[in-house]
N, C-alpha and C. Protein backbone atom coordinates (compact mmCIF):
# COMPACT_ATOMS: atom_id res chain seq x y z
N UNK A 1 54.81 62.43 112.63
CA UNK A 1 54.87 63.18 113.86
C UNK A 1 53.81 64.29 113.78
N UNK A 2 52.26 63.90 114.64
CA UNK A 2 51.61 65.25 114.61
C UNK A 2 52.38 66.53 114.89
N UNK A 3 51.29 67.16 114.62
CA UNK A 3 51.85 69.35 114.40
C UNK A 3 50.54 69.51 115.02
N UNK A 4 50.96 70.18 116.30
CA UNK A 4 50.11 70.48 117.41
C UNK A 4 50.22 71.90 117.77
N UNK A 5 48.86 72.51 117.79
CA UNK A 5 49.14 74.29 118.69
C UNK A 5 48.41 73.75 119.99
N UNK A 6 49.56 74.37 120.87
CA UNK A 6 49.39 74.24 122.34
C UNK A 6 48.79 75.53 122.81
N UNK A 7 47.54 75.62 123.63
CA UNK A 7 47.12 76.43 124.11
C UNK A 7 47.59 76.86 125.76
N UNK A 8 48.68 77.46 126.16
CA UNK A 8 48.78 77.54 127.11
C UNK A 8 48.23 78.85 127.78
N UNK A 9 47.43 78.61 129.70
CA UNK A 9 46.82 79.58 130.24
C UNK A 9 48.02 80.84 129.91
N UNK A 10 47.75 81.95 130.12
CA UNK A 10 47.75 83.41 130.32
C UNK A 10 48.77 83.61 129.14
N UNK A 11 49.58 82.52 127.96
CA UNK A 11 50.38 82.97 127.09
C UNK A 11 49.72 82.84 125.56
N UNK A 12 50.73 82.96 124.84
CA UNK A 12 50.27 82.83 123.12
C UNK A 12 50.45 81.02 123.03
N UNK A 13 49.35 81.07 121.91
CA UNK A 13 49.80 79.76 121.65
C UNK A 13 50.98 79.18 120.67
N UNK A 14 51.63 78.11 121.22
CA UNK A 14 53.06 77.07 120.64
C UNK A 14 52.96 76.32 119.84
N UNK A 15 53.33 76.59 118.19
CA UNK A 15 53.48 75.31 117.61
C UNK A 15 54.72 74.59 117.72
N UNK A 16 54.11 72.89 117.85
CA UNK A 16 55.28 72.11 117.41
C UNK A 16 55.00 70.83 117.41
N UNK A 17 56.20 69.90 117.51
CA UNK A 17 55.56 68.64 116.68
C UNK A 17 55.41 67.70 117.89
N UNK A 18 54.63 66.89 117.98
CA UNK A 18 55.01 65.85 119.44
C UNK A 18 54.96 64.36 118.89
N UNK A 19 56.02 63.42 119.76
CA UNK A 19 56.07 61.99 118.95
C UNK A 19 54.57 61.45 118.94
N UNK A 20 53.68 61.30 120.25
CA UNK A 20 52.52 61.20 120.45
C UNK A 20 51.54 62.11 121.43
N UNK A 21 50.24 61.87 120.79
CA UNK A 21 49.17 62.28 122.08
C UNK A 21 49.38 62.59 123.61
N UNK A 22 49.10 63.40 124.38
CA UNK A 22 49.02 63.12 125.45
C UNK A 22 47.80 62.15 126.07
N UNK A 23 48.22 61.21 127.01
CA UNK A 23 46.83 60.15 127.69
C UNK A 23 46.11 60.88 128.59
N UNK A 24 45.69 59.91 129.15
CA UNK A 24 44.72 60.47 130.25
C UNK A 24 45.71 60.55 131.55
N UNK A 25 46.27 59.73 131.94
CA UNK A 25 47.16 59.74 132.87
C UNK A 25 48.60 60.65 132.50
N UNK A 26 48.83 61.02 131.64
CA UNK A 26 50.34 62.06 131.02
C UNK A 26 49.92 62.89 132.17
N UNK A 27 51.26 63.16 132.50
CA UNK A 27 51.79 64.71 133.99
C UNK A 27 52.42 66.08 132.40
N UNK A 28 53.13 65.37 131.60
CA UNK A 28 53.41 66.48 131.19
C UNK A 28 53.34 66.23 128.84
N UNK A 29 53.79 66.95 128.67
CA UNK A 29 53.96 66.76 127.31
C UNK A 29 55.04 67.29 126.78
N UNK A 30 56.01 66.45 125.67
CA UNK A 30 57.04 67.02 125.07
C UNK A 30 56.68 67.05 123.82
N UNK A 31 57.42 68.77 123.34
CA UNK A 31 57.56 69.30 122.35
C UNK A 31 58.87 69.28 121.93
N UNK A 32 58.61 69.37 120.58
CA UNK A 32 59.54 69.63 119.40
C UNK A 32 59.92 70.24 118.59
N UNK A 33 60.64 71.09 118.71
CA UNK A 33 60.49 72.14 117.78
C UNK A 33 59.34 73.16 118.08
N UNK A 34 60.20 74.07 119.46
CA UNK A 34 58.28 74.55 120.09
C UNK A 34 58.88 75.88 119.31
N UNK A 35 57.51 77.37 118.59
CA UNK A 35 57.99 78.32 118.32
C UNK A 35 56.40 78.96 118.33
N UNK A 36 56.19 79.89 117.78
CA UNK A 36 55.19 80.73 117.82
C UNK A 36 54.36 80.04 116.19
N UNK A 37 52.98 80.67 116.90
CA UNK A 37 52.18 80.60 115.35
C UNK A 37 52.81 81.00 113.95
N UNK A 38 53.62 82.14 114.24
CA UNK A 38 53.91 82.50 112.86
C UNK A 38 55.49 82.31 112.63
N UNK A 39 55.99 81.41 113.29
CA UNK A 39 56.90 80.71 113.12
C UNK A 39 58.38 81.04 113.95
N UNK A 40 58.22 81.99 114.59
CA UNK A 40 59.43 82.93 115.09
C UNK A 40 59.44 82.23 116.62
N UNK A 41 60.46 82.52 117.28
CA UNK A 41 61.05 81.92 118.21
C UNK A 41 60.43 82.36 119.90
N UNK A 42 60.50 81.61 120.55
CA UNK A 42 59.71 81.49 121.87
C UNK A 42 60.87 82.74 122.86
N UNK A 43 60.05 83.50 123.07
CA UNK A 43 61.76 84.71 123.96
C UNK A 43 61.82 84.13 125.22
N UNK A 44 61.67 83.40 125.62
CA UNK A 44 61.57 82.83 126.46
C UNK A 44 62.36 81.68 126.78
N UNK A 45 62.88 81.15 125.58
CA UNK A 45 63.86 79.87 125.56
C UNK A 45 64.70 80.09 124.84
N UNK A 46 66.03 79.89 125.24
CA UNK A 46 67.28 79.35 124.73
C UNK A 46 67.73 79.37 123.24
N UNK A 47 68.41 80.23 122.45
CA UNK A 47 68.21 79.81 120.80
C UNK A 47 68.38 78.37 120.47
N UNK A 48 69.32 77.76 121.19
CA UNK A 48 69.80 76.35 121.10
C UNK A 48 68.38 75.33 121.49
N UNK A 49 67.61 75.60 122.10
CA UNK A 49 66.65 74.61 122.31
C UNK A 49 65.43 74.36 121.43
N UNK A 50 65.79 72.93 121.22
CA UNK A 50 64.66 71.92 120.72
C UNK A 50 63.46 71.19 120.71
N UNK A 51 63.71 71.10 122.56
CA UNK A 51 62.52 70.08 122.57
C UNK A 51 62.32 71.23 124.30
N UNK A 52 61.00 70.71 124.81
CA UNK A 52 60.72 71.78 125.87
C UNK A 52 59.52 70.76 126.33
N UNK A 53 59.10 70.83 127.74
CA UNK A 53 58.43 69.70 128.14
C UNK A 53 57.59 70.63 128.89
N UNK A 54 56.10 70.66 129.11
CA UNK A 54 55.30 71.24 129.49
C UNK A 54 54.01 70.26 130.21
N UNK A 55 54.16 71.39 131.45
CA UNK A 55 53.36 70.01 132.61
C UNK A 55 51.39 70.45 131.88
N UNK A 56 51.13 69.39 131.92
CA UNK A 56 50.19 69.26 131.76
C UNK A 56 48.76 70.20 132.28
N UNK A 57 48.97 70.31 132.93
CA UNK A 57 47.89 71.20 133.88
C UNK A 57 48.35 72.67 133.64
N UNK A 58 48.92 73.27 133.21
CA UNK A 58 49.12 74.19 132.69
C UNK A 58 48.75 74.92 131.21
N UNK A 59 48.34 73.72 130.55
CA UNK A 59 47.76 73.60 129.10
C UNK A 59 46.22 73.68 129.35
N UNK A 60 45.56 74.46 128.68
CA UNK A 60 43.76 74.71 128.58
C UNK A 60 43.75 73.53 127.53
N UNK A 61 44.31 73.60 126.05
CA UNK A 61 44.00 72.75 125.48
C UNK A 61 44.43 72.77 123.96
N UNK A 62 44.28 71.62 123.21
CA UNK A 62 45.23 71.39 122.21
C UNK A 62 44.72 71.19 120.80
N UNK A 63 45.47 72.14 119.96
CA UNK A 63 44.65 71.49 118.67
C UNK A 63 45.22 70.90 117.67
N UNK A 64 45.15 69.49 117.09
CA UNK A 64 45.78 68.91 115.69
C UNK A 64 45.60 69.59 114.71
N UNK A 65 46.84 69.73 114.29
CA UNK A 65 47.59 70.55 113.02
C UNK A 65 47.20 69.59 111.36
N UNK A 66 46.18 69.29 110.57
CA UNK A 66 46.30 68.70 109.71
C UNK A 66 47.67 68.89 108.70
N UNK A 67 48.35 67.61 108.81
CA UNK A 67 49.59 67.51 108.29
C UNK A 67 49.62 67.15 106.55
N UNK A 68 50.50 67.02 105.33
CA UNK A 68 50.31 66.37 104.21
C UNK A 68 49.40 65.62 103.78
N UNK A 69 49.88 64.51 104.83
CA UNK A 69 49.23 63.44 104.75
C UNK A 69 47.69 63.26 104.51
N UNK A 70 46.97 64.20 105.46
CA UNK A 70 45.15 64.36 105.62
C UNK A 70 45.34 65.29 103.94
N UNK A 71 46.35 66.21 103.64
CA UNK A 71 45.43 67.42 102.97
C UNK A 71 45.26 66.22 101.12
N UNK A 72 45.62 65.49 101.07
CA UNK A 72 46.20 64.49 99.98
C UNK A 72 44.92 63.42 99.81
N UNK A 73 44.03 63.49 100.80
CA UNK A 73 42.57 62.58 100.67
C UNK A 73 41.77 63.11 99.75
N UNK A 74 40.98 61.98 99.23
CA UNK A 74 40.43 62.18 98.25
C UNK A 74 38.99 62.95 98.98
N UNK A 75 38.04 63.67 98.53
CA UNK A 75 37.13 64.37 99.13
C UNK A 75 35.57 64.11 98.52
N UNK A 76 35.74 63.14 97.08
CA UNK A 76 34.12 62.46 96.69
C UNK A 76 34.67 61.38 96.12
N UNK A 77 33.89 60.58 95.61
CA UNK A 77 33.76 59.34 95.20
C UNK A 77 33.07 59.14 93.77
N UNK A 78 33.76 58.45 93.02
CA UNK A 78 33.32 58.45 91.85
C UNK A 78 32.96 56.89 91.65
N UNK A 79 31.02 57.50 90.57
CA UNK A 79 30.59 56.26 90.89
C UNK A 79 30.47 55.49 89.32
């Protein structure tokens, strides 16, 4: 499950996890586990809430979170 910071217009940006990409045609995007960069909670939502769905056009833009998985590649080649 990528780890995505959401750039939304006039607020801070949201980390959290999304099952997939948004397409070209997506109206909106769901999050998972949405909270702040430094990990603390959105004042804005619910303590109980999990997942939070955000329309698309409201987002400037998005950046992939390198997860385990990438940091675990090998980085030269031995010849």
């Amino acid at each position: 499950m990528p780890t995505v910071l959401i750039h939304i217009a006039n607020e801070d940006p949201i980390l959290g996890e999304v099952e997939s990409l948004p397409g070209p045609g997506d109206q909106s995007i769901l999050v998972k586990n949405p909270r702040r960069r430094d990990g603390k909670d959105l004042h804005y939502l619910q303590a109980n809430v999990t997942d939070v769905i955000w329309p698309i056009n409201r987002i400037a833009f998005i950046e992939l979170i390198p997860g385990s998985e990438e940091e675990q590649i090998i980085g030269f080649v031995r010849e």
